[in-house]
PDB file of N, CA and C in Angstrom:
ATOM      1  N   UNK A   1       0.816  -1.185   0.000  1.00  0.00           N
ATOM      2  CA  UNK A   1       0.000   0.000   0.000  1.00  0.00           C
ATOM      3  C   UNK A   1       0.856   1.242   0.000  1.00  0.00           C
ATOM      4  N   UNK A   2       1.807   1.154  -0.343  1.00  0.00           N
ATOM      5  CA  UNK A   2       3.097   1.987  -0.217  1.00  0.00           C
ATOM      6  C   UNK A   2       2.978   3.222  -1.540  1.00  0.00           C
ATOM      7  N   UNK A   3       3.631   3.664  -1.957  1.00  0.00           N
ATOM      8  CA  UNK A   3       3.975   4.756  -3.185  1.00  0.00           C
ATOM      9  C   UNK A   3       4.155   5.780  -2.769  1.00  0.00           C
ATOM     10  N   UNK A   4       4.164   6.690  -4.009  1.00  0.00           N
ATOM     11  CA  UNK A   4       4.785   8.443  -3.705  1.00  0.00           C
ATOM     12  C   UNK A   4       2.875   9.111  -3.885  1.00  0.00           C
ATOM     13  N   UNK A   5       3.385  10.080  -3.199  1.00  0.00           N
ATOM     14  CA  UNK A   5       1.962  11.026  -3.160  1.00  0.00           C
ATOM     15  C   UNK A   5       1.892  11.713  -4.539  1.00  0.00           C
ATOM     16  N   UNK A   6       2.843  11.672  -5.051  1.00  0.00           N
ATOM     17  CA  UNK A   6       2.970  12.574  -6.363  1.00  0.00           C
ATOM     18  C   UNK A   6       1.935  12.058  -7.211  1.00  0.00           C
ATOM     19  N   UNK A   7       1.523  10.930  -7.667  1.00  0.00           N
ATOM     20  CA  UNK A   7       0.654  10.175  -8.526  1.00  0.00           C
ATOM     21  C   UNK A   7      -1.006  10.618  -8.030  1.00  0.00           C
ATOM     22  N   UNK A   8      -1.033  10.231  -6.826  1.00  0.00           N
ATOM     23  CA  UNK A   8      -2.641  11.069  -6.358  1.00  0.00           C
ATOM     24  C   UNK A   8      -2.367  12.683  -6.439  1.00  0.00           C
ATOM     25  N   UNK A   9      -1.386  13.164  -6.323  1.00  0.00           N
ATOM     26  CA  UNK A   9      -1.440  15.095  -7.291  1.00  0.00           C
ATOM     27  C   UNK A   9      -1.683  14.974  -8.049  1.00  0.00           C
ATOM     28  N   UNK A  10      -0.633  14.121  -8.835  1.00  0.00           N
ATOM     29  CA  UNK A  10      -0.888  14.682 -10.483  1.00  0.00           C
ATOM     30  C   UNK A  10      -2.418  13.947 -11.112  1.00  0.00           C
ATOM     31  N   UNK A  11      -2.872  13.006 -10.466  1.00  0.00           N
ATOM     32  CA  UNK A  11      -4.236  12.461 -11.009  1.00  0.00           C
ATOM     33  C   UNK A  11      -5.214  13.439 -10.642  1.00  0.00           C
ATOM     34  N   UNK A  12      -5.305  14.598  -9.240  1.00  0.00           N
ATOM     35  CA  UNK A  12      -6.066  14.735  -8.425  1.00  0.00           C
ATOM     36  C   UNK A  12      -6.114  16.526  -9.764  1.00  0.00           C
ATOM     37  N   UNK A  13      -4.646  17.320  -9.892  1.00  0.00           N
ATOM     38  CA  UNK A  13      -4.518  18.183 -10.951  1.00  0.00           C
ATOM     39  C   UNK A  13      -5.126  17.824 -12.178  1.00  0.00           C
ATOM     40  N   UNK A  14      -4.865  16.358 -12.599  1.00  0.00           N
ATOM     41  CA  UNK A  14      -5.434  16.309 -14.370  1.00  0.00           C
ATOM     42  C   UNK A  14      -7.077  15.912 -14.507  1.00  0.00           C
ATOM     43  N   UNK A  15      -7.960  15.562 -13.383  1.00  0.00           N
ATOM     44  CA  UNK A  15      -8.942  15.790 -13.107  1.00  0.00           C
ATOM     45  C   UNK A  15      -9.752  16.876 -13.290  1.00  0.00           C
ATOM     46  N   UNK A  16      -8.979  18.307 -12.268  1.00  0.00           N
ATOM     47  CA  UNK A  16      -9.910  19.602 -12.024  1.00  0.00           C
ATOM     48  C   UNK A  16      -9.675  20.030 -13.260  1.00  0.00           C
ATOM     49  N   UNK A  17      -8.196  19.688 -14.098  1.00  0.00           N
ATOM     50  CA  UNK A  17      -7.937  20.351 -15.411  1.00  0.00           C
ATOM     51  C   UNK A  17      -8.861  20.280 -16.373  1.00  0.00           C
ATOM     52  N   UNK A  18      -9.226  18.575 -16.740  1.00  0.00           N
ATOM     53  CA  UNK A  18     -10.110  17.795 -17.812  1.00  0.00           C
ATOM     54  C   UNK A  18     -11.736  18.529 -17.351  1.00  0.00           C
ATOM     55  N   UNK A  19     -12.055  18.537 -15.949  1.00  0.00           N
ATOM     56  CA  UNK A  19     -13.325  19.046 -15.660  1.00  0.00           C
ATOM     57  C   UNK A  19     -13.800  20.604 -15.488  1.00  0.00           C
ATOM     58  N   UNK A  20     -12.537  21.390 -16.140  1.00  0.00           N
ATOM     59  CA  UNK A  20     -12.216  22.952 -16.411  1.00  0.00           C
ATOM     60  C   UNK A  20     -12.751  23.037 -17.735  1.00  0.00           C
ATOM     61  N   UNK A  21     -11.732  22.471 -18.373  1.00  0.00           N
ATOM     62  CA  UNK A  21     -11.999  21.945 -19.963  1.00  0.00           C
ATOM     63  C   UNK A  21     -13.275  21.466 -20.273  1.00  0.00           C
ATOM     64  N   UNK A  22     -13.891  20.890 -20.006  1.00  0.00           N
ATOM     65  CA  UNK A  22     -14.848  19.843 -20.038  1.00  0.00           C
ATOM     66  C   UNK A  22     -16.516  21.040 -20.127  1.00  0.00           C
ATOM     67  N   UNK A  23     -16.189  22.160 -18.773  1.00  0.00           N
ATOM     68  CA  UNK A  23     -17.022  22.992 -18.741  1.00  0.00           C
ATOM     69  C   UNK A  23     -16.788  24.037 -19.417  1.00  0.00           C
ATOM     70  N   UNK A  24     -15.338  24.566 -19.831  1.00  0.00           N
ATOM     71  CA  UNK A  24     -15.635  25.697 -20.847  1.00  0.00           C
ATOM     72  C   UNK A  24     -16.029  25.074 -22.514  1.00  0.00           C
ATOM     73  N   UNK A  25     -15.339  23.970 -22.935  1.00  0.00           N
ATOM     74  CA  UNK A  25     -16.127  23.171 -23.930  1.00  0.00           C
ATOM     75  C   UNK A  25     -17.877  23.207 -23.978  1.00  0.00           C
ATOM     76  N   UNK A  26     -18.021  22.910 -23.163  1.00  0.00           N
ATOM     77  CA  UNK A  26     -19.209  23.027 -23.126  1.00  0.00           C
ATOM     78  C   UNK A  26     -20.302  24.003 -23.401  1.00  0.00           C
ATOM     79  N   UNK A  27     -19.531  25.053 -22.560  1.00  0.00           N
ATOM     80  CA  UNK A  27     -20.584  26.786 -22.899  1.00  0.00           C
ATOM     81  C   UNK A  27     -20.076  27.314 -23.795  1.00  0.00           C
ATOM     82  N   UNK A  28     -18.553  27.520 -24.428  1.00  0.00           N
ATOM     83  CA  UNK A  28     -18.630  27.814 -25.866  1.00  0.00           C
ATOM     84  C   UNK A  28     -19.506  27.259 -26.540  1.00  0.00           C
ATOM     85  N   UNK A  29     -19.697  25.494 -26.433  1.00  0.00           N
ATOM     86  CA  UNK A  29     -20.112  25.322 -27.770  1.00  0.00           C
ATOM     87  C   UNK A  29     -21.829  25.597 -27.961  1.00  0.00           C
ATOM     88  N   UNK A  30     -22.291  26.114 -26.271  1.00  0.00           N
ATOM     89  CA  UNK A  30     -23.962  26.816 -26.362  1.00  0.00           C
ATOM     90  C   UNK A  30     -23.312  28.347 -26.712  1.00  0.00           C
ATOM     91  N   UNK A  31     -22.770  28.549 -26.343  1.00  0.00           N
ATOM     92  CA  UNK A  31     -22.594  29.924 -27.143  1.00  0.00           C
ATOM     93  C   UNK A  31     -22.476  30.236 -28.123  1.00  0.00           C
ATOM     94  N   UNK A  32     -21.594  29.496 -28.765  1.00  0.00           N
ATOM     95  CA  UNK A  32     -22.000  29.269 -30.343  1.00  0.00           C
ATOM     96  C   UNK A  32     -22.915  28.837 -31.103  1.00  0.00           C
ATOM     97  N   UNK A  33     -23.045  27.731 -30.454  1.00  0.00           N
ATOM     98  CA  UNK A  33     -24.970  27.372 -31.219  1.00  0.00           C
ATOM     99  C   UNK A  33     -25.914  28.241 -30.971  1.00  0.00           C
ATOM    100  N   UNK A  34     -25.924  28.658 -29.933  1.00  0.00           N
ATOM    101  CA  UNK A  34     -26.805  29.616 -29.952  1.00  0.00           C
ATOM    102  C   UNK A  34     -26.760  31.057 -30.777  1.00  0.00           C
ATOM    103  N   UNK A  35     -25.776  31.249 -31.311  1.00  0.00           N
ATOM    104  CA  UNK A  35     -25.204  32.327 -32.246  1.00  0.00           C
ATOM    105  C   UNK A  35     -25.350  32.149 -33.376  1.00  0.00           C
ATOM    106  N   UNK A  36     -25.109  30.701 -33.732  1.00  0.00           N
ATOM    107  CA  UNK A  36     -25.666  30.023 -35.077  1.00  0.00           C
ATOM    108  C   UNK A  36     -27.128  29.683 -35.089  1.00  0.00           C
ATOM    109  N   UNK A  37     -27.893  29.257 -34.039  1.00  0.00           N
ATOM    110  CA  UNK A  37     -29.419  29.928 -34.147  1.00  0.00           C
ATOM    111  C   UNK A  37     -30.266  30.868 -34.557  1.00  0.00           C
ATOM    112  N   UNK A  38     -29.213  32.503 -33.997  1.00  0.00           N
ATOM    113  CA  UNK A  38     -29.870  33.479 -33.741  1.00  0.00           C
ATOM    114  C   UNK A  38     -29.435  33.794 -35.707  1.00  0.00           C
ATOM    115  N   UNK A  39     -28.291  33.535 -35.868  1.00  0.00           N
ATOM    116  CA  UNK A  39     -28.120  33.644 -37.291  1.00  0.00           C
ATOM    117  C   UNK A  39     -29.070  33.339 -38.119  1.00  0.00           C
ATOM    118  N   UNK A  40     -29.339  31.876 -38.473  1.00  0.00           N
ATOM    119  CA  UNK A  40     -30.288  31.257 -39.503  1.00  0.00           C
ATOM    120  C   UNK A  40     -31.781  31.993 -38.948  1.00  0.00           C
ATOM    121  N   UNK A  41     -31.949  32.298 -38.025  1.00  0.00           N
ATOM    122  CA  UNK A  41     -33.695  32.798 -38.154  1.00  0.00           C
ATOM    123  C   UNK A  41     -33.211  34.468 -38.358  1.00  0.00           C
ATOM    124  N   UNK A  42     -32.393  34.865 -38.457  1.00  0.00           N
ATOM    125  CA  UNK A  42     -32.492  35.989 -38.435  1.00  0.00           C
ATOM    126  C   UNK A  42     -32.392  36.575 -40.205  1.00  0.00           C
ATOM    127  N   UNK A  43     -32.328  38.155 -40.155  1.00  0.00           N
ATOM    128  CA  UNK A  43     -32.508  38.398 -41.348  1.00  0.00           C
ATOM    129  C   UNK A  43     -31.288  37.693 -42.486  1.00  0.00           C
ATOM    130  N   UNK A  44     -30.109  38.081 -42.245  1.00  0.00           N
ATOM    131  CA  UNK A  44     -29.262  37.299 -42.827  1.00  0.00           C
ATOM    132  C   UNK A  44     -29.521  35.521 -43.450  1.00  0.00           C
ATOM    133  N   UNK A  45     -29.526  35.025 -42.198  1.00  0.00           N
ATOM    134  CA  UNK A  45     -29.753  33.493 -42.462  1.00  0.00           C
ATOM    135  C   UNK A  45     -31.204  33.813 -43.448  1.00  0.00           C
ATOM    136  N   UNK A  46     -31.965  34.359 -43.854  1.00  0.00           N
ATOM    137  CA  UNK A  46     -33.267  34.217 -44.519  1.00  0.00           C
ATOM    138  C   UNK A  46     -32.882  34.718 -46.136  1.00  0.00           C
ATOM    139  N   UNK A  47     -31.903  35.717 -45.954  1.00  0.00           N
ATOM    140  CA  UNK A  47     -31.738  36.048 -47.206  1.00  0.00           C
ATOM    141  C   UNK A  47     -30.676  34.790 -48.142  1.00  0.00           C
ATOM    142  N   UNK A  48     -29.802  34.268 -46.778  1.00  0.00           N
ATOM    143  CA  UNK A  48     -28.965  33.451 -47.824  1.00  0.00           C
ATOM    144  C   UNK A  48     -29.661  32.186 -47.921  1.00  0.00           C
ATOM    145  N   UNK A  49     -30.838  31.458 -47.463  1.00  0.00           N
ATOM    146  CA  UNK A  49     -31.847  30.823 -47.458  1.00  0.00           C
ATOM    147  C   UNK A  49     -32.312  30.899 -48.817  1.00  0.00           C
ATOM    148  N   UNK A  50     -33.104  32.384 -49.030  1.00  0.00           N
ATOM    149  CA  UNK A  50     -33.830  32.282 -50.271  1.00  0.00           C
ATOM    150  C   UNK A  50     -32.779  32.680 -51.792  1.00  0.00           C
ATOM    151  N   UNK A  51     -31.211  33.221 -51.647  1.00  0.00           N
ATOM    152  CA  UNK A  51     -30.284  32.703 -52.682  1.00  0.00           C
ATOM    153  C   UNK A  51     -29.506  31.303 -52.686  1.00  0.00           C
ATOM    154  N   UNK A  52     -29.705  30.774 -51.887  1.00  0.00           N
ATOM    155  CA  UNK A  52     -29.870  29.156 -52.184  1.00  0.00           C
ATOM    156  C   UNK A  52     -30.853  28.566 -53.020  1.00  0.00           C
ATOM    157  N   UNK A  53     -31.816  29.138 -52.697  1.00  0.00           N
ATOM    158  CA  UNK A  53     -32.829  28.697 -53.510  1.00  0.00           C
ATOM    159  C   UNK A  53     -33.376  28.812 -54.947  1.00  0.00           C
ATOM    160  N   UNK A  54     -32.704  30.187 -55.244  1.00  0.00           N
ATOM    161  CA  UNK A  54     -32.255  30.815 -56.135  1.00  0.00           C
ATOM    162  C   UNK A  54     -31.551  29.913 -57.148  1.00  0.00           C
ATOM    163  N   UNK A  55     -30.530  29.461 -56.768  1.00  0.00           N
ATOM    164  CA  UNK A  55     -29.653  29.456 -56.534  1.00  0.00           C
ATOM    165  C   UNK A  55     -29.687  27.572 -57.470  1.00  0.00           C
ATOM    166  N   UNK A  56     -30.203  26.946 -56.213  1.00  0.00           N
ATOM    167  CA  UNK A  56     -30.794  25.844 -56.767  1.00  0.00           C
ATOM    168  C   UNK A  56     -31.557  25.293 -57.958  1.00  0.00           C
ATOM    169  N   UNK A  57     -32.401  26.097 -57.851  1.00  0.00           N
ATOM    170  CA  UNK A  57     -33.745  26.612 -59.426  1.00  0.00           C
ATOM    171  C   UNK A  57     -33.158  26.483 -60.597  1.00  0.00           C
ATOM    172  N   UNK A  58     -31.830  27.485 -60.793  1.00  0.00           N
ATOM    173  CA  UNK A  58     -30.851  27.881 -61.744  1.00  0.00           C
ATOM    174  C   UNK A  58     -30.169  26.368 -62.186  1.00  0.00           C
ATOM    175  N   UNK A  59     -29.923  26.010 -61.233  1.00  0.00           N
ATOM    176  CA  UNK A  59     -28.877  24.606 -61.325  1.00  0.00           C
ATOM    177  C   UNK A  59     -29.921  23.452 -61.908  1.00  0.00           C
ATOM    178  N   UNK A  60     -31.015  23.373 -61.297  1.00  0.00           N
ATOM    179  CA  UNK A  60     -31.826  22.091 -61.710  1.00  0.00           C
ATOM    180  C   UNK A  60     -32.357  22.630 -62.916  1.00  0.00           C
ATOM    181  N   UNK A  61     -33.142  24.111 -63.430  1.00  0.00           N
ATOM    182  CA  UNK A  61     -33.297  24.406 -64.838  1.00  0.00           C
ATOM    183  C   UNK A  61     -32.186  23.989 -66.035  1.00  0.00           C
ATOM    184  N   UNK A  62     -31.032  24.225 -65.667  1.00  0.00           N
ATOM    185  CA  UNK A  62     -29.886  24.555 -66.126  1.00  0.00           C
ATOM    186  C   UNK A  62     -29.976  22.559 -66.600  1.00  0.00           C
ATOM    187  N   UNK A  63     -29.930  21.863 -65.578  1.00  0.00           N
ATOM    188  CA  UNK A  63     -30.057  20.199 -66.035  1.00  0.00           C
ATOM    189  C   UNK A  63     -30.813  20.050 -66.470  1.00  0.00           C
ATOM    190  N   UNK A  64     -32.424  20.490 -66.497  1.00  0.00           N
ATOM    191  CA  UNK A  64     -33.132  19.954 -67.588  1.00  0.00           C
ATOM    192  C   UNK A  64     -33.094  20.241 -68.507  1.00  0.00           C
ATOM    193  N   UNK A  65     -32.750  21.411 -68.825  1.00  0.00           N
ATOM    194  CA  UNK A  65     -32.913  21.708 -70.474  1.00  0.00           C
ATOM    195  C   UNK A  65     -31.527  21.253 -71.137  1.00  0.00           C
ATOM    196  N   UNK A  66     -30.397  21.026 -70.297  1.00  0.00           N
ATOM    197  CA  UNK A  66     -29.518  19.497 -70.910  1.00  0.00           C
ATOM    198  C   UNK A  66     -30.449  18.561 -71.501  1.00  0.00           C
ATOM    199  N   UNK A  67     -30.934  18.075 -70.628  1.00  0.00           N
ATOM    200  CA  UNK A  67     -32.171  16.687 -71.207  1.00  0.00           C
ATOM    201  C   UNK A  67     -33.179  16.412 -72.244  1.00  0.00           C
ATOM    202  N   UNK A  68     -33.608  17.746 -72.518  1.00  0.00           N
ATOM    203  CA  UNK A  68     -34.501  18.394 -73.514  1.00  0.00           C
ATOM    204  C   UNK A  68     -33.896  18.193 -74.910  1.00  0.00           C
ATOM    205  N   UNK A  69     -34.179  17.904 -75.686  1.00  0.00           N
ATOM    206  CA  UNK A  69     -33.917  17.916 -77.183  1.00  0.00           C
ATOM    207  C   UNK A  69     -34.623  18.943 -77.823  1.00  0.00           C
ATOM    208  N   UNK A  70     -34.653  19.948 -78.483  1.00  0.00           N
ATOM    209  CA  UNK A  70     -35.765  20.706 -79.132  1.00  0.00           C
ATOM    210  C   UNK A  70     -34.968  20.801 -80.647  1.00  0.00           C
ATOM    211  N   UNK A  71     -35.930  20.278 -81.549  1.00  0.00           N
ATOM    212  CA  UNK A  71     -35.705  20.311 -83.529  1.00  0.00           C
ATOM    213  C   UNK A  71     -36.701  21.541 -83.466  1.00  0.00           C
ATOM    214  N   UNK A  72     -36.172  22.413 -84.794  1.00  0.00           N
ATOM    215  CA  UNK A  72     -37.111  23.027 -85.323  1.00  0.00           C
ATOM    216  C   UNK A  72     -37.318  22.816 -86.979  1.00  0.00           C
ATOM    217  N   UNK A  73     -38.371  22.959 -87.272  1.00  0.00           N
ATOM    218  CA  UNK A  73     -38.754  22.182 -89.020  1.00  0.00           C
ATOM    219  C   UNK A  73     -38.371  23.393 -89.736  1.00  0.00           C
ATOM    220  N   UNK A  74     -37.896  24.514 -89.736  1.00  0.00           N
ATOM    221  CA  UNK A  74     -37.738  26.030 -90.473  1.00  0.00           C
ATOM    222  C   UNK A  74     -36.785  25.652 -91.543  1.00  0.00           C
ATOM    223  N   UNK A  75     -37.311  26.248 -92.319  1.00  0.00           N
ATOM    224  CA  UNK A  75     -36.499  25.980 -93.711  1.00  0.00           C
ATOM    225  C   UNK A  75     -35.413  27.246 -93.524  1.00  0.00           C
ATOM    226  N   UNK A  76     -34.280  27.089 -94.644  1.00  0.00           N
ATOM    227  CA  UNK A  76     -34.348  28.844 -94.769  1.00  0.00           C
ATOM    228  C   UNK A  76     -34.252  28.987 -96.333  1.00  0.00           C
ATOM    229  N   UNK A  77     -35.040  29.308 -97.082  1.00  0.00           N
ATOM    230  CA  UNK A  77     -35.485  29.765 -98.364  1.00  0.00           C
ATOM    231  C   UNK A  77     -35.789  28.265 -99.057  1.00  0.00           C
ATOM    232  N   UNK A  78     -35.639  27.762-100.047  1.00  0.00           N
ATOM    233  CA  UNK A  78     -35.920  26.628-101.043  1.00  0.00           C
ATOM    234  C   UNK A  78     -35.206  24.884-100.612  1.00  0.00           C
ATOM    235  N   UNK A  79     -34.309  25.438 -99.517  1.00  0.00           N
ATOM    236  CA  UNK A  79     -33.280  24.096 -98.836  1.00  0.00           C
ATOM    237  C   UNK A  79     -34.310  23.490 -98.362  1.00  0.00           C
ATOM    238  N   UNK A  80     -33.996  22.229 -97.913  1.00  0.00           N
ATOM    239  CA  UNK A  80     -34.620  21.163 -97.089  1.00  0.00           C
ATOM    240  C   UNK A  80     -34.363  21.345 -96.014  1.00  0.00           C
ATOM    241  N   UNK A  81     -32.828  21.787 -95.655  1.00  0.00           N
ATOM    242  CA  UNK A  81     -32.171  21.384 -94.561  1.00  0.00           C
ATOM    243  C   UNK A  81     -32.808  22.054 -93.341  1.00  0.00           C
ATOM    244  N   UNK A  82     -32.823  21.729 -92.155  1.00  0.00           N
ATOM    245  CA  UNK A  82     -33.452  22.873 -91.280  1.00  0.00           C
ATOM    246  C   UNK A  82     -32.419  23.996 -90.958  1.00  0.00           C
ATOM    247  N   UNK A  83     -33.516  25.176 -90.352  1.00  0.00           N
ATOM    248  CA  UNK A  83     -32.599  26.214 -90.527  1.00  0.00           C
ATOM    249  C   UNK A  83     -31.391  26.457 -89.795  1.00  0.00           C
ATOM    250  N   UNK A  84     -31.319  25.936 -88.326  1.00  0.00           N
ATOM    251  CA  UNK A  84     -30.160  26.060 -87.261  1.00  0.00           C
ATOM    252  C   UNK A  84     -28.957  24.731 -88.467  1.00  0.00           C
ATOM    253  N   UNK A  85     -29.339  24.396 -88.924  1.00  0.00           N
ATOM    254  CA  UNK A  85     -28.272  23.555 -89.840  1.00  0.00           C
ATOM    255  C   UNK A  85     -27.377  24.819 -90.593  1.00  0.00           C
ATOM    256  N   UNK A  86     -28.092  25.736 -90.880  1.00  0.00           N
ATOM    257  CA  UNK A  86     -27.118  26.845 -91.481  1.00  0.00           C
ATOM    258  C   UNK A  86     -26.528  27.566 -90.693  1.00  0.00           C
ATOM    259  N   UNK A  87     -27.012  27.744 -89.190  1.00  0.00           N
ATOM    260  CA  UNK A  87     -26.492  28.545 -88.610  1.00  0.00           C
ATOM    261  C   UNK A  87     -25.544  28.367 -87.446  1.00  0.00           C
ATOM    262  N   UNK A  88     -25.208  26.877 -87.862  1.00  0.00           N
ATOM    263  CA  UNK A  88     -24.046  26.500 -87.057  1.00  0.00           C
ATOM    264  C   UNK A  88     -23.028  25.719 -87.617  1.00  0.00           C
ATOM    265  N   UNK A  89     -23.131  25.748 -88.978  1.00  0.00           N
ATOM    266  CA  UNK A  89     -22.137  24.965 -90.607  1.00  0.00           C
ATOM    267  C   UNK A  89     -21.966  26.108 -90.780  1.00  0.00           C
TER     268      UNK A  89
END
């Protein structure tokens, strides 16, 4: 049952240390969430909300009309050919 006292210090120090830590970890990280709360409902978070959305619209339009095929039958004068055939030869 013998030893040095030094080992119950230094366990008894890295304890109050880890449970220092432990509590400022803690309220930063409500302080911050809560900052990042007050953000997204607030005016900011709403505006970059609705240019996301924006934002989005653009991007998924932008893929469908990839997908889209559109011919047009337009002549241009006596040719057969259609007309965007001339205007990209």
């Amino acid at each position: 049952m013998g030893g040095l006292p030094i080992g119950a210090i230094f366990y008894g120090g890295l304890e109050s240390s880890s449970l220092f830590g432990m509590k400022f970890a803690y309220f930063k990280g409500y302080e911050l969430g809560d900052k990042a709360v007050e953000f997204l409902v607030g005016v900011q978070g709403q505006a970059i909300r609705k240019s996301v959305g924006v934002v989005g619209g653009m991007v998924v339009g932008a893929v469908a009309a990839t997908w889209v095929s559109v011919k047009t039958s337009f002549t241009h004068g006596d040719e057969k050919e259609p007309f965007w055939y001339y205007k990209t030869n």
